[in-house]
Each structure stands twice: as structure tokens, then as C-alpha cells.
N, C-alpha and C. Protein backbone atom coordinates (compact mmCIF):
# COMPACT_ATOMS: atom_id res chain seq x y z
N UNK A 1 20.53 -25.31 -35.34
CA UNK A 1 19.98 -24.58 -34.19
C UNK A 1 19.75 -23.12 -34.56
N UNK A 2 18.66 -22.38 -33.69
CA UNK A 2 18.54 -21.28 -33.95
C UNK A 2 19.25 -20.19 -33.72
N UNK A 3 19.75 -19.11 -34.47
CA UNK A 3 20.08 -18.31 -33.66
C UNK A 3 20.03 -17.00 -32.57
N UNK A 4 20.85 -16.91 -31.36
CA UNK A 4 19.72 -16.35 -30.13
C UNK A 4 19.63 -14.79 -30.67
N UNK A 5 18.68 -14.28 -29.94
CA UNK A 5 17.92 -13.20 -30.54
C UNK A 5 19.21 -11.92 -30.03
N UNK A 6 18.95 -10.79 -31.06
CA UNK A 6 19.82 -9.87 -30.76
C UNK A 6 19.68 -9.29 -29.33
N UNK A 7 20.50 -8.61 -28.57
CA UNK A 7 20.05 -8.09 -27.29
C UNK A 7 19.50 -6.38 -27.53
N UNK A 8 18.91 -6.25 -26.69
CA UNK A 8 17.80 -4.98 -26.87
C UNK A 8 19.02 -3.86 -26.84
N UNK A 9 18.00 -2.57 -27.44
CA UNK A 9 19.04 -1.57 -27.53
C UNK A 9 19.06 -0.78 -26.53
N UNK A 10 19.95 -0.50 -25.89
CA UNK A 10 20.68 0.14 -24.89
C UNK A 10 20.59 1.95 -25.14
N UNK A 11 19.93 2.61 -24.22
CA UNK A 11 19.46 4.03 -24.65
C UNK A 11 18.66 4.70 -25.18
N UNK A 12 18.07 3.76 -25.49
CA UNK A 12 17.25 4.08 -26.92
C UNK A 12 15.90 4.26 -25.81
N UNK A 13 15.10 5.29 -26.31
CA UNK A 13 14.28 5.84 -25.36
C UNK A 13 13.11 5.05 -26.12
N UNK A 14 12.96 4.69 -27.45
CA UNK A 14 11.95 4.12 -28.31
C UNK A 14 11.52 2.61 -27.97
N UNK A 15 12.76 1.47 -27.00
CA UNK A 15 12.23 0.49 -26.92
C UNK A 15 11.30 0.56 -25.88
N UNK A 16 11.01 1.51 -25.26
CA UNK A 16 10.51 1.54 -23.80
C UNK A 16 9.33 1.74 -24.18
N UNK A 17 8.45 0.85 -23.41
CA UNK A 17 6.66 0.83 -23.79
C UNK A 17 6.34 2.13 -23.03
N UNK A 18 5.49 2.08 -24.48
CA UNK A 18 4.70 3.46 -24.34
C UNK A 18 4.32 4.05 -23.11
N UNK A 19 3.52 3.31 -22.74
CA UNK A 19 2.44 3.28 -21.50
C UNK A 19 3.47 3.58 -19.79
N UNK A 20 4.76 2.86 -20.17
CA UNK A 20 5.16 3.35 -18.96
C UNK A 20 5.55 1.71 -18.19
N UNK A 21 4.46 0.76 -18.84
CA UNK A 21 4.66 -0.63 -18.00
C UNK A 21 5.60 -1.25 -18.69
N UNK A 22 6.24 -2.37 -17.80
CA UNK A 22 6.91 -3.37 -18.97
C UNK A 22 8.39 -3.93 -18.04
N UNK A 23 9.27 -4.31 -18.71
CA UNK A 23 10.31 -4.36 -18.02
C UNK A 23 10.69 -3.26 -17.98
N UNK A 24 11.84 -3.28 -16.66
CA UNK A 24 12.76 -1.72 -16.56
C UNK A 24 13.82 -1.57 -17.72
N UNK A 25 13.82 -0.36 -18.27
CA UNK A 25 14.75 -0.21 -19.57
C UNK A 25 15.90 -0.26 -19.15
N UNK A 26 17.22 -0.49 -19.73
CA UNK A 26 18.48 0.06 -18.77
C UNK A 26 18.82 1.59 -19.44
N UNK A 27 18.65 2.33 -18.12
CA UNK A 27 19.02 3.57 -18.28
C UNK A 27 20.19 4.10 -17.93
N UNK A 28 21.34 3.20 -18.32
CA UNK A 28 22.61 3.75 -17.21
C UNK A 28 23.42 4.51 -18.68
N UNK A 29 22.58 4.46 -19.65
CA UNK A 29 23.46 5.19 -20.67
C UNK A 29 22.26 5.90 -21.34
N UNK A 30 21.33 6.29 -20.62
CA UNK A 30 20.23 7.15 -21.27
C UNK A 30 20.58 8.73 -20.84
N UNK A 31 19.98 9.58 -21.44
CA UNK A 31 20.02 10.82 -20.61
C UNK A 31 19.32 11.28 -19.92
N UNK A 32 19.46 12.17 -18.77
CA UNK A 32 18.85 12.11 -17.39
C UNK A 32 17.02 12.78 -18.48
N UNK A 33 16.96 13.82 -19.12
CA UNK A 33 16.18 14.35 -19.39
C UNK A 33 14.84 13.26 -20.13
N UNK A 34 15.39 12.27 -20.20
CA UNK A 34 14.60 11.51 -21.14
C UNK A 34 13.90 10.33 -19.73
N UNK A 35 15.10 9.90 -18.88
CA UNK A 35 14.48 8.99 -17.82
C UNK A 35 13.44 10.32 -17.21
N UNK A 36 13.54 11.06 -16.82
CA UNK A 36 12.67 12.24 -16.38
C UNK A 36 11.04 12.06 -17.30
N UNK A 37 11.19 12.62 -18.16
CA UNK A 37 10.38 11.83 -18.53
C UNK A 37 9.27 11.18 -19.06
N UNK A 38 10.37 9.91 -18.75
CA UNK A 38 9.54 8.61 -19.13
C UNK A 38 9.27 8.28 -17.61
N UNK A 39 9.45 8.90 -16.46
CA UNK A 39 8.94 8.77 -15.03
C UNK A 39 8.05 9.13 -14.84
N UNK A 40 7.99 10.74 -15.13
CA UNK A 40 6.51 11.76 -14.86
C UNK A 40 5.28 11.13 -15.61
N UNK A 41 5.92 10.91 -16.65
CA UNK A 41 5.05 9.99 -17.98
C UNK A 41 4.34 8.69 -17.34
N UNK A 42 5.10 7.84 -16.23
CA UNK A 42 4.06 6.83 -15.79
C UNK A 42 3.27 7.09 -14.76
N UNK A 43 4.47 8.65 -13.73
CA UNK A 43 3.32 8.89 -12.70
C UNK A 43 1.60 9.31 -13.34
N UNK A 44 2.12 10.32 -14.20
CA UNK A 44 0.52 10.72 -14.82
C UNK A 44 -0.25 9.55 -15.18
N UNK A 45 0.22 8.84 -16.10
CA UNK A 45 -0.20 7.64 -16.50
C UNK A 45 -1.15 6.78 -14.95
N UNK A 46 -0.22 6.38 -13.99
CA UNK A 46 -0.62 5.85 -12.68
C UNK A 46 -2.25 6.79 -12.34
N UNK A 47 -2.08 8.06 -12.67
CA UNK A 47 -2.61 8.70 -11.91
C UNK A 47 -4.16 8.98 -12.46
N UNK A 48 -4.12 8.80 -14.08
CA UNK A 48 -5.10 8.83 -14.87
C UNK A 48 -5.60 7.54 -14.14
N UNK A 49 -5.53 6.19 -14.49
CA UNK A 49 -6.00 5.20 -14.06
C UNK A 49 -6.30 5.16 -12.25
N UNK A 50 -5.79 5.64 -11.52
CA UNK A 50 -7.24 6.41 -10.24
C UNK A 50 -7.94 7.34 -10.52
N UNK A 51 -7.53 8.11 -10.96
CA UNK A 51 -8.87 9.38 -10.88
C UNK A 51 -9.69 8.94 -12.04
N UNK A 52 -9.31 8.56 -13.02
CA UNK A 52 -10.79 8.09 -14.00
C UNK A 52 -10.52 6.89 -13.94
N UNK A 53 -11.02 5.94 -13.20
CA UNK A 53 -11.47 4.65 -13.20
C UNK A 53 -12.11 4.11 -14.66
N UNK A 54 -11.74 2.68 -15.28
CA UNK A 54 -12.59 2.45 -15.93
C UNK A 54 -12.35 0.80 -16.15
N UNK A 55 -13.62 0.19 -15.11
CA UNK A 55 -13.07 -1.35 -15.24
C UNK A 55 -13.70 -2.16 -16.54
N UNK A 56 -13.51 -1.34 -17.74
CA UNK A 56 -13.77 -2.31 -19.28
C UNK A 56 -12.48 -2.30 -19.51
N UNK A 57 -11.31 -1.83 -18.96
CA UNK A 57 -9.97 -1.57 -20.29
C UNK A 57 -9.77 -3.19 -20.21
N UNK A 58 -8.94 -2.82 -21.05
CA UNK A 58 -8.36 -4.02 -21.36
C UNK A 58 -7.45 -4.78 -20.35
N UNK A 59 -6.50 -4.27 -19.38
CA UNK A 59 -6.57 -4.77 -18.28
C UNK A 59 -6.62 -4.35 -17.14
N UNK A 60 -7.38 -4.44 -16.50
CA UNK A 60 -7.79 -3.14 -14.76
C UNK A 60 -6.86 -3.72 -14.37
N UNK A 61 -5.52 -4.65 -14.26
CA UNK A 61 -5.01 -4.80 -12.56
C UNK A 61 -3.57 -4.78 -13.10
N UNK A 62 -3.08 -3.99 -14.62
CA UNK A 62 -1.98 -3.51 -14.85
C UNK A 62 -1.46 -2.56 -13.64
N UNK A 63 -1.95 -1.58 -13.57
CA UNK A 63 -1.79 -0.39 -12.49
C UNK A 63 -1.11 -1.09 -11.07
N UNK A 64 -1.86 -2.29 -10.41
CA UNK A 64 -1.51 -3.05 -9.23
C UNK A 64 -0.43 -3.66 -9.57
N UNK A 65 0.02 -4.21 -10.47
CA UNK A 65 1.21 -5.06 -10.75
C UNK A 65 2.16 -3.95 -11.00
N UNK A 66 2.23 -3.10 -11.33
CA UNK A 66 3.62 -2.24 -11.30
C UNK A 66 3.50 -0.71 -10.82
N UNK A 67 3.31 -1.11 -9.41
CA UNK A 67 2.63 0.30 -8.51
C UNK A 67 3.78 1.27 -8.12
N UNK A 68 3.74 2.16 -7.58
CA UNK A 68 4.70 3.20 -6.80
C UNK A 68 3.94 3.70 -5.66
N UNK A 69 4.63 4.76 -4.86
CA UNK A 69 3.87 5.60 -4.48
C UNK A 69 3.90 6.89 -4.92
N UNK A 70 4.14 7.17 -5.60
CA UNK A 70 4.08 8.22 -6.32
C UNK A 70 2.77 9.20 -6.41
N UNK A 71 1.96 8.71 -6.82
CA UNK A 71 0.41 9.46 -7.03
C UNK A 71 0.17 9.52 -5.73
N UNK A 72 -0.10 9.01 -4.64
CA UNK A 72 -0.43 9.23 -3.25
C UNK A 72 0.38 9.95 -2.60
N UNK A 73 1.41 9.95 -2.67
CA UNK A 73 2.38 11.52 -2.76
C UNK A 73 2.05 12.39 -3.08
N UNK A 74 1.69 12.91 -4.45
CA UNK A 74 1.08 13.60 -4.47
C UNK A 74 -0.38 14.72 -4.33
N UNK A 75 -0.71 13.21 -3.77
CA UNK A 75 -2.13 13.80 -3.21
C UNK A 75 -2.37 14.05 -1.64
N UNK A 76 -1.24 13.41 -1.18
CA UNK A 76 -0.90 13.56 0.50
C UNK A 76 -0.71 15.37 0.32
N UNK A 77 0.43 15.38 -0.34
CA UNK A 77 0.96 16.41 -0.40
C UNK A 77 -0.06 17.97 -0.55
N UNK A 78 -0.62 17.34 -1.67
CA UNK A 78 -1.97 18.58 -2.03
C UNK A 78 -3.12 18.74 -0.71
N UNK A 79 -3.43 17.78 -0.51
CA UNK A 79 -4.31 18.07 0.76
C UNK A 79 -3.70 18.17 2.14
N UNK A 80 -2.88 18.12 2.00
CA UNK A 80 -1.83 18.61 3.08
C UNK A 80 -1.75 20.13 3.14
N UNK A 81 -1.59 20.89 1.81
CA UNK A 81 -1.09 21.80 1.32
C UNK A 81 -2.41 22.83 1.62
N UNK A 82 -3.27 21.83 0.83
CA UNK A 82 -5.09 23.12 1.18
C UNK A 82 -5.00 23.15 2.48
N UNK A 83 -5.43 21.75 3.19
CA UNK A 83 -5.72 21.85 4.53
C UNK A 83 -4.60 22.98 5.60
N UNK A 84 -3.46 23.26 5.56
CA UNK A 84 -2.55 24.38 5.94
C UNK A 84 -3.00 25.80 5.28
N UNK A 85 -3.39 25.59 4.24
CA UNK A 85 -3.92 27.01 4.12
C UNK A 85 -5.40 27.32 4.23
N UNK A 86 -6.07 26.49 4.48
CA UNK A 86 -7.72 26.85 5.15
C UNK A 86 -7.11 27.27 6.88
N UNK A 87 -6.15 26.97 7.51
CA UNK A 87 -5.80 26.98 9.09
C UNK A 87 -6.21 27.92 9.10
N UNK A 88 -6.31 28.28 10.50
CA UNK A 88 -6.33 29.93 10.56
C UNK A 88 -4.97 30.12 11.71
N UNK A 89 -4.54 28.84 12.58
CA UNK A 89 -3.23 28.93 13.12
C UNK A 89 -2.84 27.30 13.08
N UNK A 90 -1.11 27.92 13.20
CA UNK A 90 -0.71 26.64 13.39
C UNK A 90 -0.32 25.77 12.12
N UNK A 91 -0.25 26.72 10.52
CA UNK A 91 -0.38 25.95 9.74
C UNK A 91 0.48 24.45 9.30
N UNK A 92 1.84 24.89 9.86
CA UNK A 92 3.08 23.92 9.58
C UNK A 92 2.34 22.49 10.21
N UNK A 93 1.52 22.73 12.11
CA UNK A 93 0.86 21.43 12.46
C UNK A 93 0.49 21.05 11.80
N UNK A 94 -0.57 21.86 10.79
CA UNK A 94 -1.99 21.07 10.36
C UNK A 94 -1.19 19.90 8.92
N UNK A 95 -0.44 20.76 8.38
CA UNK A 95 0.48 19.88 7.19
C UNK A 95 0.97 18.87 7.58
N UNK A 96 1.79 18.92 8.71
CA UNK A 96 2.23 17.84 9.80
C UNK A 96 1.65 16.85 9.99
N UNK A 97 0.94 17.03 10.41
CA UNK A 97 -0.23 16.34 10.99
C UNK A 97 -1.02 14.77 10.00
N UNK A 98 -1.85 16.40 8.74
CA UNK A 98 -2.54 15.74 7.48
C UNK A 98 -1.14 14.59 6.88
N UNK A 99 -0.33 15.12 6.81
CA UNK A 99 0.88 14.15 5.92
C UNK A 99 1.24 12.89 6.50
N UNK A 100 1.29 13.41 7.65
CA UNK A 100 1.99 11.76 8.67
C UNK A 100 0.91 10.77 8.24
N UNK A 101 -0.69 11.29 8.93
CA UNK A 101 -1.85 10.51 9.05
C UNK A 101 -1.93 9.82 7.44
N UNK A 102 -2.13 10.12 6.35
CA UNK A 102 -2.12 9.97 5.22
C UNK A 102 -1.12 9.42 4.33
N UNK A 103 -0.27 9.66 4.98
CA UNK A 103 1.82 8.76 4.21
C UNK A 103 1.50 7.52 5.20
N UNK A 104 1.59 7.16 6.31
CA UNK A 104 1.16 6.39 7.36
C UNK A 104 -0.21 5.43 6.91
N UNK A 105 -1.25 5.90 6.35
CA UNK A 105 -2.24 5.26 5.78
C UNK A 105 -1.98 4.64 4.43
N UNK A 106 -1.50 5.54 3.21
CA UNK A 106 -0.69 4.88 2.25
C UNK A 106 0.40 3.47 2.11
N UNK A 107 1.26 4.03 3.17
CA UNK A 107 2.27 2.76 3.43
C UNK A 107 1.67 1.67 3.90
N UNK A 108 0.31 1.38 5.20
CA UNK A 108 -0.30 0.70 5.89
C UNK A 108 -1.20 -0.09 4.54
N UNK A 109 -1.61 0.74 3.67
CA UNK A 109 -2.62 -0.28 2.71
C UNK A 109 -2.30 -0.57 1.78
N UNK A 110 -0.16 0.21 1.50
CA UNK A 110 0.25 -0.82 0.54
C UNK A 110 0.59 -2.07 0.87
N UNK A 111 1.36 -2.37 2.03
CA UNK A 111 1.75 -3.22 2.50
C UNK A 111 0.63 -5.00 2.87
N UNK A 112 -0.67 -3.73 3.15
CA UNK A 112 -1.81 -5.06 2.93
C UNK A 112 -2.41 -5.30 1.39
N UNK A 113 -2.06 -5.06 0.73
CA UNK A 113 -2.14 -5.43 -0.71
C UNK A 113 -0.89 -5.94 -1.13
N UNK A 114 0.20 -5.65 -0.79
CA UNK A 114 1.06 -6.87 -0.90
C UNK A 114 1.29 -8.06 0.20
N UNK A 115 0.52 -8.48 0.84
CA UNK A 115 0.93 -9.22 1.87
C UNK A 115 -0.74 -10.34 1.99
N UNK A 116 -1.54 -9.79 1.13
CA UNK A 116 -2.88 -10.50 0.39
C UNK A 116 -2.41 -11.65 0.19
N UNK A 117 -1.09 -11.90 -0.57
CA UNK A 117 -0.81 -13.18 -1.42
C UNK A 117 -0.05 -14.01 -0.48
N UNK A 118 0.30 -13.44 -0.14
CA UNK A 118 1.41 -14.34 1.12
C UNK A 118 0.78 -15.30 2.25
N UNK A 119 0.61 -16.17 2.38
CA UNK A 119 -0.22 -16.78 3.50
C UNK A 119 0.62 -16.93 4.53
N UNK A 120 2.51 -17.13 4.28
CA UNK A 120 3.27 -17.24 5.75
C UNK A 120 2.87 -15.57 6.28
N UNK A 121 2.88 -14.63 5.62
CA UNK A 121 3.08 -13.24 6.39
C UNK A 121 1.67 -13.09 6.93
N UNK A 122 0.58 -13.30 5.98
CA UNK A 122 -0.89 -13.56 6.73
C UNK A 122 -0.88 -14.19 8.25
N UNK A 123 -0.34 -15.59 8.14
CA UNK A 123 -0.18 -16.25 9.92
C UNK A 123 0.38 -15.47 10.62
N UNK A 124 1.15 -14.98 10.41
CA UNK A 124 2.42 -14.15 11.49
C UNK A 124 1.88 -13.17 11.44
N UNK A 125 1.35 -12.07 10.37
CA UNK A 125 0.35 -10.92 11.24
C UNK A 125 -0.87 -11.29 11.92
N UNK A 126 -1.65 -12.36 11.54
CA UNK A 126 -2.71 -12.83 12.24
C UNK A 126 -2.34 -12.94 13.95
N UNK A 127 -0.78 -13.70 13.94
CA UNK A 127 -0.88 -14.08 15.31
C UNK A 127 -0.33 -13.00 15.85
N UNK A 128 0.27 -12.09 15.27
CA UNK A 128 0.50 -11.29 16.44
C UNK A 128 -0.53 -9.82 16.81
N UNK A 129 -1.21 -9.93 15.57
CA UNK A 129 -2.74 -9.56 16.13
C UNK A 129 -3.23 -9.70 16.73
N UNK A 130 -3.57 -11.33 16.67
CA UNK A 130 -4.14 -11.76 17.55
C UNK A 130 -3.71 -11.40 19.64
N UNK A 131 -2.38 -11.64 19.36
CA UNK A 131 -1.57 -11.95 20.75
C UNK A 131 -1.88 -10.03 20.79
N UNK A 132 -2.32 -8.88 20.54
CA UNK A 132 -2.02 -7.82 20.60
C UNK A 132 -3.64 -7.58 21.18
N UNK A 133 -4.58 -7.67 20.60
CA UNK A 133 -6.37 -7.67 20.12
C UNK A 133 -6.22 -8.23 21.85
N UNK A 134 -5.64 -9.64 22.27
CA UNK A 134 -5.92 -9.89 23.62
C UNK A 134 -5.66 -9.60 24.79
N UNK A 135 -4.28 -9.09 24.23
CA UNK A 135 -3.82 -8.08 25.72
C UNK A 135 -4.27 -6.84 25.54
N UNK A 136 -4.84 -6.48 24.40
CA UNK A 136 -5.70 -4.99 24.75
C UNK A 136 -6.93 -5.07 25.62
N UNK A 137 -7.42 -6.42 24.87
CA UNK A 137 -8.65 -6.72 26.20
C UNK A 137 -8.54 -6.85 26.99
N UNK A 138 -7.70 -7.35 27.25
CA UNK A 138 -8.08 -8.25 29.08
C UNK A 138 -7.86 -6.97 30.29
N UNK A 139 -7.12 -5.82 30.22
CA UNK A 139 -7.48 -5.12 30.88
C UNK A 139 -8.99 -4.57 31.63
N UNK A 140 -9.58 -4.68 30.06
CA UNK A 140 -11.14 -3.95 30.31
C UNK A 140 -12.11 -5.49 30.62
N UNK A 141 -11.64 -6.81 30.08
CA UNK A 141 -12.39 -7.37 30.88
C UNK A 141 -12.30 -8.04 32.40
N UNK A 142 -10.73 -7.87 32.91
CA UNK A 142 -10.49 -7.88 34.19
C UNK A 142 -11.24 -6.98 35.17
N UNK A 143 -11.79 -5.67 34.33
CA UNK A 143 -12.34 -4.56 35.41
C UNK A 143 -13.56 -5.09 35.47
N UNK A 144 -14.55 -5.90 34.65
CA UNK A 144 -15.49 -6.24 34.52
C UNK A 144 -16.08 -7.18 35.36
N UNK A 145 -15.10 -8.22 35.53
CA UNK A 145 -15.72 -9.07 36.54
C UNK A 145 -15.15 -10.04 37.77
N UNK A 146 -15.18 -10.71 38.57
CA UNK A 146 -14.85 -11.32 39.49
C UNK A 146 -13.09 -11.97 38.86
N UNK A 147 -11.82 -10.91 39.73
CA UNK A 147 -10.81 -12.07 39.79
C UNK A 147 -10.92 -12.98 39.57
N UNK A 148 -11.13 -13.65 39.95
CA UNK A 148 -11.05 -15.38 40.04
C UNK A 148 -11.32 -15.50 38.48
N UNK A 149 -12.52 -14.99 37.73
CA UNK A 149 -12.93 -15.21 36.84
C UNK A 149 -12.70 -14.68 35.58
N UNK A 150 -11.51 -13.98 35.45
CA UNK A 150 -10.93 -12.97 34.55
C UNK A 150 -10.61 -13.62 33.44
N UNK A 151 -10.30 -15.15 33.33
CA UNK A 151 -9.60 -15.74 32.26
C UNK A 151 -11.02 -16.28 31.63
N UNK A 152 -12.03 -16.71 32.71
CA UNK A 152 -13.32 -17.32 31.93
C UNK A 152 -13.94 -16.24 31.08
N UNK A 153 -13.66 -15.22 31.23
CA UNK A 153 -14.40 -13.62 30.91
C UNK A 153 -13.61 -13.18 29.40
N UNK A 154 -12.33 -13.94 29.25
CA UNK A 154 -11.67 -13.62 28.16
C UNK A 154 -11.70 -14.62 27.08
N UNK A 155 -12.29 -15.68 27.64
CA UNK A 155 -12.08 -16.83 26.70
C UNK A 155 -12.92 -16.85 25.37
N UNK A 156 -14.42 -15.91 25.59
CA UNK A 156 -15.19 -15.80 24.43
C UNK A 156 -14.62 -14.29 23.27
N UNK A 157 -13.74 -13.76 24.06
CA UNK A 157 -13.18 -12.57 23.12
C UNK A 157 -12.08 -13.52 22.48
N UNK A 158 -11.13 -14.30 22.93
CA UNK A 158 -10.19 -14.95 22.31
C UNK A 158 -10.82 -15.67 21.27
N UNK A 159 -12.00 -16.43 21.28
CA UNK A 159 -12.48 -17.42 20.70
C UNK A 159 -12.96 -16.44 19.12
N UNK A 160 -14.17 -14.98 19.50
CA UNK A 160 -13.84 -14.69 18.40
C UNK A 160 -12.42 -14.18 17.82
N UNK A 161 -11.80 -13.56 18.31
CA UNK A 161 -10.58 -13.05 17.36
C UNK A 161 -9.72 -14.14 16.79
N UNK A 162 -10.01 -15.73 17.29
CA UNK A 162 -9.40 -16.87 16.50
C UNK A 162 -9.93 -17.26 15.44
N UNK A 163 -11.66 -17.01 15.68
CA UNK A 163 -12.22 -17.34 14.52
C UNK A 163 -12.24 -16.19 13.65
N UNK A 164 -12.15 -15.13 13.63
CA UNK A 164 -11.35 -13.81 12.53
C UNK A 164 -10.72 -13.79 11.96
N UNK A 165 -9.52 -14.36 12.95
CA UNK A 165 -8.26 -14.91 12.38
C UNK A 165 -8.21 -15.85 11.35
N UNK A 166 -8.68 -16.60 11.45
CA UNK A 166 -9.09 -18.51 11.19
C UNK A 166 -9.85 -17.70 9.65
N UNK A 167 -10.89 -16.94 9.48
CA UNK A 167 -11.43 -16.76 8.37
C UNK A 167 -10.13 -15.76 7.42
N UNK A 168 -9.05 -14.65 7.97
CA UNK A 168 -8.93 -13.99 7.24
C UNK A 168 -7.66 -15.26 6.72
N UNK A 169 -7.15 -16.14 7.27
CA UNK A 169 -6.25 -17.34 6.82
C UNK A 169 -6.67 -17.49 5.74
N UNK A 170 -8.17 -18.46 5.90
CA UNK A 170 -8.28 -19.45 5.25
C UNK A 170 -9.08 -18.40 3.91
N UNK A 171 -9.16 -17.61 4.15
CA UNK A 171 -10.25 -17.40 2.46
C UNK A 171 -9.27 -16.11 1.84
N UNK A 172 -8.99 -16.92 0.68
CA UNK A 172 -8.17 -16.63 -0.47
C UNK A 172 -9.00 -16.37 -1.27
């Protein structure tokens, strides 16, 4: 029988791929200055691959498979930062403001890029979309037309948001 392979070296800042991707190294006996970094080292890295796009490399969807938020942090942050100093009052709001809307948008379209693959979490946001999309309506189509007739008046808004639903399910 063969014998099993040595185990990787422990600290060693050299087994750690270049690039930043790969498995996590164990750093519990590295020094802080070196995990430092080999961190900043993948944020830049992350960050080259958005701002210069280039879908010949060798693989475009490295970046998606081992994401952070990191770079969108930092760009929340920067346009956060101009936009407070173009203010002319109020600047702490306007930072406030820009950061929530934008950290809030970040988190919202990581979460739908991880939740792409999932088809149980797909149904269960579908339906409670759905159940959300209909009680937003039916207010405005109750004002619209005859009591009596409020549920016949909702049945073609339900019908599309099932078939919305029904498409964002089924196509993978």
C-alpha cells in the first residue's frame, strides 16, 4: 500500500496560492503581519477582477466562488465619502443615507446570487413574494371596483404573479 501523503506545512506563508484562492491556509500559527497581507492581497486581487473585467481569463467565475464583501465596502464607503463632501449640509445624513442604501443593496444581491442555486429557498421566497405582491394589491384593486367584486378584480393580478413565480422556479 501506498504511503499517505505528508500533511501541509503549517505557517508557512509560501504554501498559500498566490492569487489569494484556494483552500483556507491554517493561520493559527502564522504571523498576524503576513495573514494581513495575504488578505489585502485578495481584496485587491477581488477588486482588479471588477474594475477590469476580462471574460477570456482563464476562469471568469473564480471571483464568484470565493467572494467577500470586501470590495463593495469599499466602494460603499468611497462614494459615501465624496457624496458627504459634495453636501453643502447635513453631511453625516448624506453618508448615512448613501451607505445604508448601498450596504443594503450589496447584502440584497449577494444573497440572490447565492440563493440562484437553491430551488427549496427559490419556492419559499417565491411564495412569500408572492403572498406579499398580493396583499400589496388588493388594497388598490378593492378601491377600483365594485365590493362584491374585489376578489374577481384580483384574480388576474394573482394569476400573473403565479405565472412569474412559476417561470422564476422552473428556469434554471
Amino acid at each position: 500500500p501506498a504511503a499517505p501523503p505528508p500533511p501541509p506545512p503549517v505557517g508557512n506563508s509560501s504554501s498559500i496560492v498566490a492569487n489569494g484562492f484556494g483552500p483556507p491556509p491554517n493561520t493559527l500559527t502564522e504571523p498576524v503581519l503576513d495573514t494581513v497581507k495575504r488578505d489585502l492581497w485578495r481584496i485587491v486581487s477581488n477588486l482588479k477582477l471588477v474594475v477590469f473585467p476580462n471574460p477570456f481569463r482563464e476562469d471568469p467565475g473564480k471571483a464568484l466562488r470565493d467572494w467577500d464583501l470586501w470590495g463593495p465596502f469599499f466602494f460603499i464607503v468611497f462614494l459615501g465619502v465624496a457624496l458627504s463632501w459634495s453636501a453643502s449640509v447635513k453631511k453625516s445624513q448624506v453618508f448615512a443615507v448613501a451607505f445604508a442604501l448601498l450596504a443594503a443593496g450589496a447584502v440584497i444581491l449577494t444573497l440572490n446570487v447565492l440563493l440562484l442555486d437553491n430551488v427549496v429557498a427559490k419556492v419559499i421566497i417565491v411564495c412569500l413574494a408572492l403572498a406579499w405582491s398580493s396583499w400589496a394589491a388588493y388594497p388598490f384593486m378593492s378601491s377600483a371596483v365594485n365590493p362584491n367584486r374585489k376578489a374577481l378584480a384580483l384574480y388576474p393580478v394573482l394569476l400573473m404573479y403565479l405565472s412569474v413565480g412559476f417561470l422564476i422556479i422552473a428556469i434554471d
